[in-house]
C-alpha atoms as a PDB file:
ATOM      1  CA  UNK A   1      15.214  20.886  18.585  1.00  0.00           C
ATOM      2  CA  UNK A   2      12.986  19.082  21.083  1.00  0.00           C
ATOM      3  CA  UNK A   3      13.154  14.968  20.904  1.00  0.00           C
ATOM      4  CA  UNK A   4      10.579  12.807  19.803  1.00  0.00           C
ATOM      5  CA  UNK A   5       8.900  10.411  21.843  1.00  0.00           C
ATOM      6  CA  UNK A   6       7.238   7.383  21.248  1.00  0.00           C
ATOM      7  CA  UNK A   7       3.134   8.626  21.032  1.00  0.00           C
ATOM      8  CA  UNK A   8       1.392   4.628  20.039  1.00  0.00           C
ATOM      9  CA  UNK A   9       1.783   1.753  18.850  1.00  0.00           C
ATOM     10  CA  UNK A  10      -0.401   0.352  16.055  1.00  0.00           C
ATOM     11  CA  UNK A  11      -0.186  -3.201  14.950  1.00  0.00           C
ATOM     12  CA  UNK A  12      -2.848  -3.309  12.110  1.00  0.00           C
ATOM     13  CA  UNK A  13      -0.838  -3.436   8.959  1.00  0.00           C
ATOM     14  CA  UNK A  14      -0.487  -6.783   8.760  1.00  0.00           C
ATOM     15  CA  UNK A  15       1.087  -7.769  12.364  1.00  0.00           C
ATOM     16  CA  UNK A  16       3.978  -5.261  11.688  1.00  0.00           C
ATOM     17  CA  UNK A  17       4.810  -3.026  15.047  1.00  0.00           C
ATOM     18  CA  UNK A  18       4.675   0.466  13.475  1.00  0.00           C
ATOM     19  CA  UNK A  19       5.301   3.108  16.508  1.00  0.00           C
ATOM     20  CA  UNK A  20       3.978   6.256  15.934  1.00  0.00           C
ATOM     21  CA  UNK A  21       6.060   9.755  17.190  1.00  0.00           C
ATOM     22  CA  UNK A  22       4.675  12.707  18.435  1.00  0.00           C
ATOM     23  CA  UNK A  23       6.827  15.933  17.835  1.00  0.00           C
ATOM     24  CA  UNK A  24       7.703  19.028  19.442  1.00  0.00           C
ATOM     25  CA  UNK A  25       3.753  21.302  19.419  1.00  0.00           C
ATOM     26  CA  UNK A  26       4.462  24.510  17.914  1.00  0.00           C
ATOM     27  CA  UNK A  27       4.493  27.632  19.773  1.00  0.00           C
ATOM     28  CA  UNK A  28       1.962  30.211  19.526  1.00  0.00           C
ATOM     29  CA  UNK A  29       2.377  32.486  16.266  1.00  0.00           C
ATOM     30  CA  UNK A  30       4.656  30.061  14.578  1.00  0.00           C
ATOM     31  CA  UNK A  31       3.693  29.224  11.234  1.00  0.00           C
ATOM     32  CA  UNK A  32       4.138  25.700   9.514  1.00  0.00           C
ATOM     33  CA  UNK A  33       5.055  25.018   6.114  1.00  0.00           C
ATOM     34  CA  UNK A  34       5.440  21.846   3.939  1.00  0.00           C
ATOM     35  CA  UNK A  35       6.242  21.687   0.473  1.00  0.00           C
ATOM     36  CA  UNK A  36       3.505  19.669  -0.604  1.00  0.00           C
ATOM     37  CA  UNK A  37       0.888  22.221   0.815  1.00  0.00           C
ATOM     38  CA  UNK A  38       2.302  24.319  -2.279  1.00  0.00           C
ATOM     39  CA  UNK A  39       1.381  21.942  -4.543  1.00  0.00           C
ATOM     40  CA  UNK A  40      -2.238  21.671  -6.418  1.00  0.00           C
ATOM     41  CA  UNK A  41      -4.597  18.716  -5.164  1.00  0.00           C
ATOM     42  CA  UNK A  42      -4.780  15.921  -7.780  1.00  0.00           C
ATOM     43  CA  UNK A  43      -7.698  13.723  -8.179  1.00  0.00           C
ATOM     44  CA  UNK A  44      -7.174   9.655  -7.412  1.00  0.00           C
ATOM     45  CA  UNK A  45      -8.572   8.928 -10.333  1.00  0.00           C
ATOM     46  CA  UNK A  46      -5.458  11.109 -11.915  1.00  0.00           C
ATOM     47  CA  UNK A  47      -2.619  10.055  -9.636  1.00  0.00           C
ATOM     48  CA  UNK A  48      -3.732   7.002  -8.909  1.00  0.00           C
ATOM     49  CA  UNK A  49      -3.247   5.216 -12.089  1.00  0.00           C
ATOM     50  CA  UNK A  50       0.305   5.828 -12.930  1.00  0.00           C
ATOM     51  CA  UNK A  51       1.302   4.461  -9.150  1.00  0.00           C
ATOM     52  CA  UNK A  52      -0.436   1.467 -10.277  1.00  0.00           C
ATOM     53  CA  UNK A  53       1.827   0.838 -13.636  1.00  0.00           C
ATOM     54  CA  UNK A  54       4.560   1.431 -11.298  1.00  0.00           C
ATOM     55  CA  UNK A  55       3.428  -1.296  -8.979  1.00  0.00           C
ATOM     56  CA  UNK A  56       2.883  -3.935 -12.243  1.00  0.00           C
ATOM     57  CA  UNK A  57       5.869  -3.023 -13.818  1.00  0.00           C
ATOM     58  CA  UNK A  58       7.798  -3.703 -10.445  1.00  0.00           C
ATOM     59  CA  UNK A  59       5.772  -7.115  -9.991  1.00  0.00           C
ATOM     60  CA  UNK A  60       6.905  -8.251 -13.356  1.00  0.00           C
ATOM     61  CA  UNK A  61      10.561  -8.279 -11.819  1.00  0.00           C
ATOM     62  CA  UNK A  62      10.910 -12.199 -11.610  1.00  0.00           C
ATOM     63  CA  UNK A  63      14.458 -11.316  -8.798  1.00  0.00           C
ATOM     64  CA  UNK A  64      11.963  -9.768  -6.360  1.00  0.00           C
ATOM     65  CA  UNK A  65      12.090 -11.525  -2.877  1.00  0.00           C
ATOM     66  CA  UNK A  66       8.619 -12.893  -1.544  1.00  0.00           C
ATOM     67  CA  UNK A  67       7.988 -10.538   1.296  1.00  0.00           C
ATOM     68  CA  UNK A  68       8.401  -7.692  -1.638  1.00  0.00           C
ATOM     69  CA  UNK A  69       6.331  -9.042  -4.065  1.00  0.00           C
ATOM     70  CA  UNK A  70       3.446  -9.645  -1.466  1.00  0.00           C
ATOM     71  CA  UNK A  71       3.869  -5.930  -0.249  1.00  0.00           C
ATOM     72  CA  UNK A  72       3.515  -4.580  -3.958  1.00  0.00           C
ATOM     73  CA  UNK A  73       0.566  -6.972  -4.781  1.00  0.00           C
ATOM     74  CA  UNK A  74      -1.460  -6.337  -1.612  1.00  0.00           C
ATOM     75  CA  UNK A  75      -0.361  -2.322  -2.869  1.00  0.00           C
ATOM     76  CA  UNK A  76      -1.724  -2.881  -5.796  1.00  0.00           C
ATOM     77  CA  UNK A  77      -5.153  -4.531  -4.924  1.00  0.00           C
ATOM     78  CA  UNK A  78      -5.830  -1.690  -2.430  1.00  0.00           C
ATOM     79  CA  UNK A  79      -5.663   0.732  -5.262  1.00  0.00           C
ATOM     80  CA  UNK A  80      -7.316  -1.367  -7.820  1.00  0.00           C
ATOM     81  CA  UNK A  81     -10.029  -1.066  -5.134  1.00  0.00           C
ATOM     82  CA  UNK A  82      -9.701   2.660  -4.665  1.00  0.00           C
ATOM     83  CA  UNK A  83     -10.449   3.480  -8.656  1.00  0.00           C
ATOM     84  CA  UNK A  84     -13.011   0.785  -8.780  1.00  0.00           C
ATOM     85  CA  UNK A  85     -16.390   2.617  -8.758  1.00  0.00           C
ATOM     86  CA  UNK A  86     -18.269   2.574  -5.500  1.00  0.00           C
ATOM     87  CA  UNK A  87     -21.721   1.144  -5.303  1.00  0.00           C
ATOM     88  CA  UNK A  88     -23.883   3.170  -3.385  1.00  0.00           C
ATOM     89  CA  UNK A  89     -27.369   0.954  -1.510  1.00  0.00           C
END
């Protein structure tokens, strides 16, 4: 199997360094499969909701370190925003 290689670098979650890798291009005539192209596409509106209990139930954990509980409430505003109507002008 061929070795990834660094591809970018993007800094805009927050300051963190993530580095992007770019993997091996498929031949010709090769097929690619994933087990979530199986799978049926769900509405946000339908899998975004129970994520979001998750999320709350997690923040309620008063033993959760700082950094964490930032990460999960950020999380959780950014889907709050996602099933909040949009306005269209």
């Amino acid at each position: 199997m061929a070795k990834l290689r660094p591809c970018c670098t993007d800094r805009s979650l927050g300051g963190e360094d993530w580095t992007v890798y770019q993997g091996p291009v498929p031949t010709l005539g090769s097929h690619l499969s994933s087990p979530y192209l199986d799978r049926p596409l769900i509405p946000l509106a339908v899998a975004l909701p129970p994520l979001l209990e998750n999320i709350e139930a997690e923040l309620a954990n008063k033993k959760l370190e700082l950094t964490k509980k930032r990460r999960l409430r950020r999380r959780a505003e950014l889907i709050r925003g996602l099933l909040m109507p949009s306005r269209i002008t």
